[in-house]
Structures are given as structure tokens and as C-alpha cells.
Protein backbone atom coordinates (compact mmCIF):
# COMPACT_ATOMS: atom_id res chain seq x y z
CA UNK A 1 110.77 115.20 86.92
CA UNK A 2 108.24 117.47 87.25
CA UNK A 3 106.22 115.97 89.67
CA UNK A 4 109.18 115.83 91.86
CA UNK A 5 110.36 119.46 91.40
CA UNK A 6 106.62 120.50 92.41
CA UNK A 7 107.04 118.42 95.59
CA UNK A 8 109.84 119.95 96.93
CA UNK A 9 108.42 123.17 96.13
CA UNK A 10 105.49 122.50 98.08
CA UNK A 11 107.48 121.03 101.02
CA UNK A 12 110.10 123.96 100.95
CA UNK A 13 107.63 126.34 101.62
CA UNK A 14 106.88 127.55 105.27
CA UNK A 15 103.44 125.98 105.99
CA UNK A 16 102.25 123.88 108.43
CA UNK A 17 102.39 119.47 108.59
CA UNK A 18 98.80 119.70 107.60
CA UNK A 19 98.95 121.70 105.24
CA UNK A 20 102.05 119.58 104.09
CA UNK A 21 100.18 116.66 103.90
CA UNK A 22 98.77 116.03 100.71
CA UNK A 23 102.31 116.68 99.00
CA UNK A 24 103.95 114.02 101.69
CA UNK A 25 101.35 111.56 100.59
CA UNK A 26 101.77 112.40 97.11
CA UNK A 27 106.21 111.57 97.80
CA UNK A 28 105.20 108.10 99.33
CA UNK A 29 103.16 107.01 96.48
CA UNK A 30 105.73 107.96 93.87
CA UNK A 31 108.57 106.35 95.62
CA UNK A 32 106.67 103.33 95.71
CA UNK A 33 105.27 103.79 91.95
CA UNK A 34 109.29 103.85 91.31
CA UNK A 35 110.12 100.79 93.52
CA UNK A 36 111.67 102.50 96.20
CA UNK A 37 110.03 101.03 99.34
CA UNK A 38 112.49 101.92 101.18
CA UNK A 39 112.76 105.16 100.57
CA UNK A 40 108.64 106.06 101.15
CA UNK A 41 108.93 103.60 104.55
CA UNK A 42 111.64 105.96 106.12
CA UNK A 43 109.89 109.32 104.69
CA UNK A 44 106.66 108.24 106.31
CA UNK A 45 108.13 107.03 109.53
CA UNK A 46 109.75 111.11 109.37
CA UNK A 47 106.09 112.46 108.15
CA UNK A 48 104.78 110.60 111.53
CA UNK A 49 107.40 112.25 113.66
CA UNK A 50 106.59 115.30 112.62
CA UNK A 51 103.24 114.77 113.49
CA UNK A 52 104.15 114.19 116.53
CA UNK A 53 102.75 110.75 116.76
CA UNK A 54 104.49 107.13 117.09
CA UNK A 55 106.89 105.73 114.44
CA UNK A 56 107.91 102.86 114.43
CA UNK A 57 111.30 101.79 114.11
CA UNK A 58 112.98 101.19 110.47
CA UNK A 59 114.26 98.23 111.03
CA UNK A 60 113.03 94.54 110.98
CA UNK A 61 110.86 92.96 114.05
CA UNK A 62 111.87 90.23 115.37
CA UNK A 63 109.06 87.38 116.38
CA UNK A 64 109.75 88.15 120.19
CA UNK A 65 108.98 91.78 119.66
CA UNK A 66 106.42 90.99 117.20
CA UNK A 67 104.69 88.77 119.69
CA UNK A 68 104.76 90.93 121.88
CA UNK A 69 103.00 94.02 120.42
CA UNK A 70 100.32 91.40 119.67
CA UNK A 71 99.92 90.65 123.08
CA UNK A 72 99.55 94.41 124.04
CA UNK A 73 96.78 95.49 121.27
CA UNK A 74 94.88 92.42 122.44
CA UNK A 75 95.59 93.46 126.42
CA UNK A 76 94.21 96.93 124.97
CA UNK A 77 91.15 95.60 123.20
CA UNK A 78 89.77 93.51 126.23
CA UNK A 79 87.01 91.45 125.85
CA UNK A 80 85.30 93.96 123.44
CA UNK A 81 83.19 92.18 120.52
CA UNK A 82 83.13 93.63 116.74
CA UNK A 83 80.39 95.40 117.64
CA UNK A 84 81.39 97.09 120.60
CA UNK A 85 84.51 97.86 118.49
CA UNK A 86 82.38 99.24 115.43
CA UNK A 87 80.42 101.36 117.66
CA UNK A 88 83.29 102.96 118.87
CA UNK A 89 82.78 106.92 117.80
CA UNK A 90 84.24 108.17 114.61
CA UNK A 91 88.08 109.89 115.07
CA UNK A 92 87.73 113.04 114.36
CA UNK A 93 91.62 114.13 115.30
CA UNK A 94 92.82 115.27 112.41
CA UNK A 95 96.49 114.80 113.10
CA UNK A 96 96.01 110.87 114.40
CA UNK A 97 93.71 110.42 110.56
CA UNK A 98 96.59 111.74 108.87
CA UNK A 99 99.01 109.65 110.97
CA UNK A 100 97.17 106.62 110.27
CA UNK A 101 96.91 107.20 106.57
CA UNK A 102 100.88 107.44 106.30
CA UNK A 103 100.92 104.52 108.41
CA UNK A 104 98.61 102.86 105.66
CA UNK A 105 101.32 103.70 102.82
CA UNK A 106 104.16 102.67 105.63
CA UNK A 107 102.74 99.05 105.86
CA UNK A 108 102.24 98.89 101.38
CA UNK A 109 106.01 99.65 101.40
CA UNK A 110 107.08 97.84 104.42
CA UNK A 111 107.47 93.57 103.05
CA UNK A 112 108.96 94.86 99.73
CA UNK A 113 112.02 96.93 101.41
CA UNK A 114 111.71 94.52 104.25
CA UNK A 115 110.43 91.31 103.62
CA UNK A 116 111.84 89.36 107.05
């Protein structure tokens, strides 16, 4: 398709992750549009990599692990309230907002390629 042939265009080209980032968003959201979870959950864990930022493995959790991770955001969040959390200053890293926004389209593909 078109769309597609654009894409790769865009990606081929010698420029930056940032600069990147709109077309990598853009590859997610069409291999999802075409059912291919799969597909857009290990391009985004790749897109996060190359941020240079935490991906998760592509592979199901098990409970232990699951558990586990739980435990460690809650160790991390303390005995803050909502509010303390809400008050928190705005990120303004731009490579951790686009991380988290690929990590938004991971998690929309991640129960249909991986439901377990």
C-alpha cells in the first residue's frame, strides 16, 4: 500500500528516533488496524530500544513475575496519596513522553497477540 511504502521511506531515511517518531507511531497503529498485534507489540518494544529506554520482554508474564513488578511500583510509590502523585511536575523529557506513548500502543496490542 501506499501508506506502507511512505513509511519505509520515512524510516529509511537518515534522521534521528525523534524525528522518526511520528512514522513509528503511524506503523503500530496500522499493524493493529490490520490485526497484527503481534507484529506492532515487537516493533514498539524495538522503537523503545532505540530510545534507549526499558522494553519489556515479548513474551508472556507469568503471575510470579507479574506479582512481583506490582510489588516494586508500589515499593516505588510509598505512601504517596493521589494528590501528592498529581502534583508531581509535568515530564518534560521528550524521549521518556515518546517512550511512554509507544508503551501506550504496546499495552492496546499486548492481550490480543498475547492474551495469557
Amino acid at each position: 500500500e501506499k501508506r506502507d511504502e511512505l513509511i519505509n521511506d520515512v524510516l529509511g531515511r537518515d534522521l534521528s528516533v525523534e524525528e522518526k517518531f511520528r512514522a513509528y507511531e503511524i506503523k503500530m497503529l496500522s499493524y493493529q488496524a490490520a490485526g497484527n498485534y503481534l507484529a506492532s507489540v515487537s516493533f514498539g518494544i524495538e522503537v523503545r530500544r532505540q530510545l534507549g529506554l526499558f522494553a519489556p520482554p515479548n513474551k508472556p508474564v507469568s503471575k510470579i513475575s507479574f506479582l512481583a513488578m506490582y510489588l516494586k511500583t508500589k515499593r516505588a510509590l510509598g505512601k504517596r496519596t493521589p494528590e501528592e502523585i498529581a502534583s508531581l511536575p509535568i515530564m518534560t523529557d521528550n524521549r521518556q513522553i515518546m517512550g511512554q506513548r509507544i508503551m501506550g500502543l504496546i499495552v492496546t496490542g499486548s492481550y490480543p497477540s498475547q492474551p495469557t
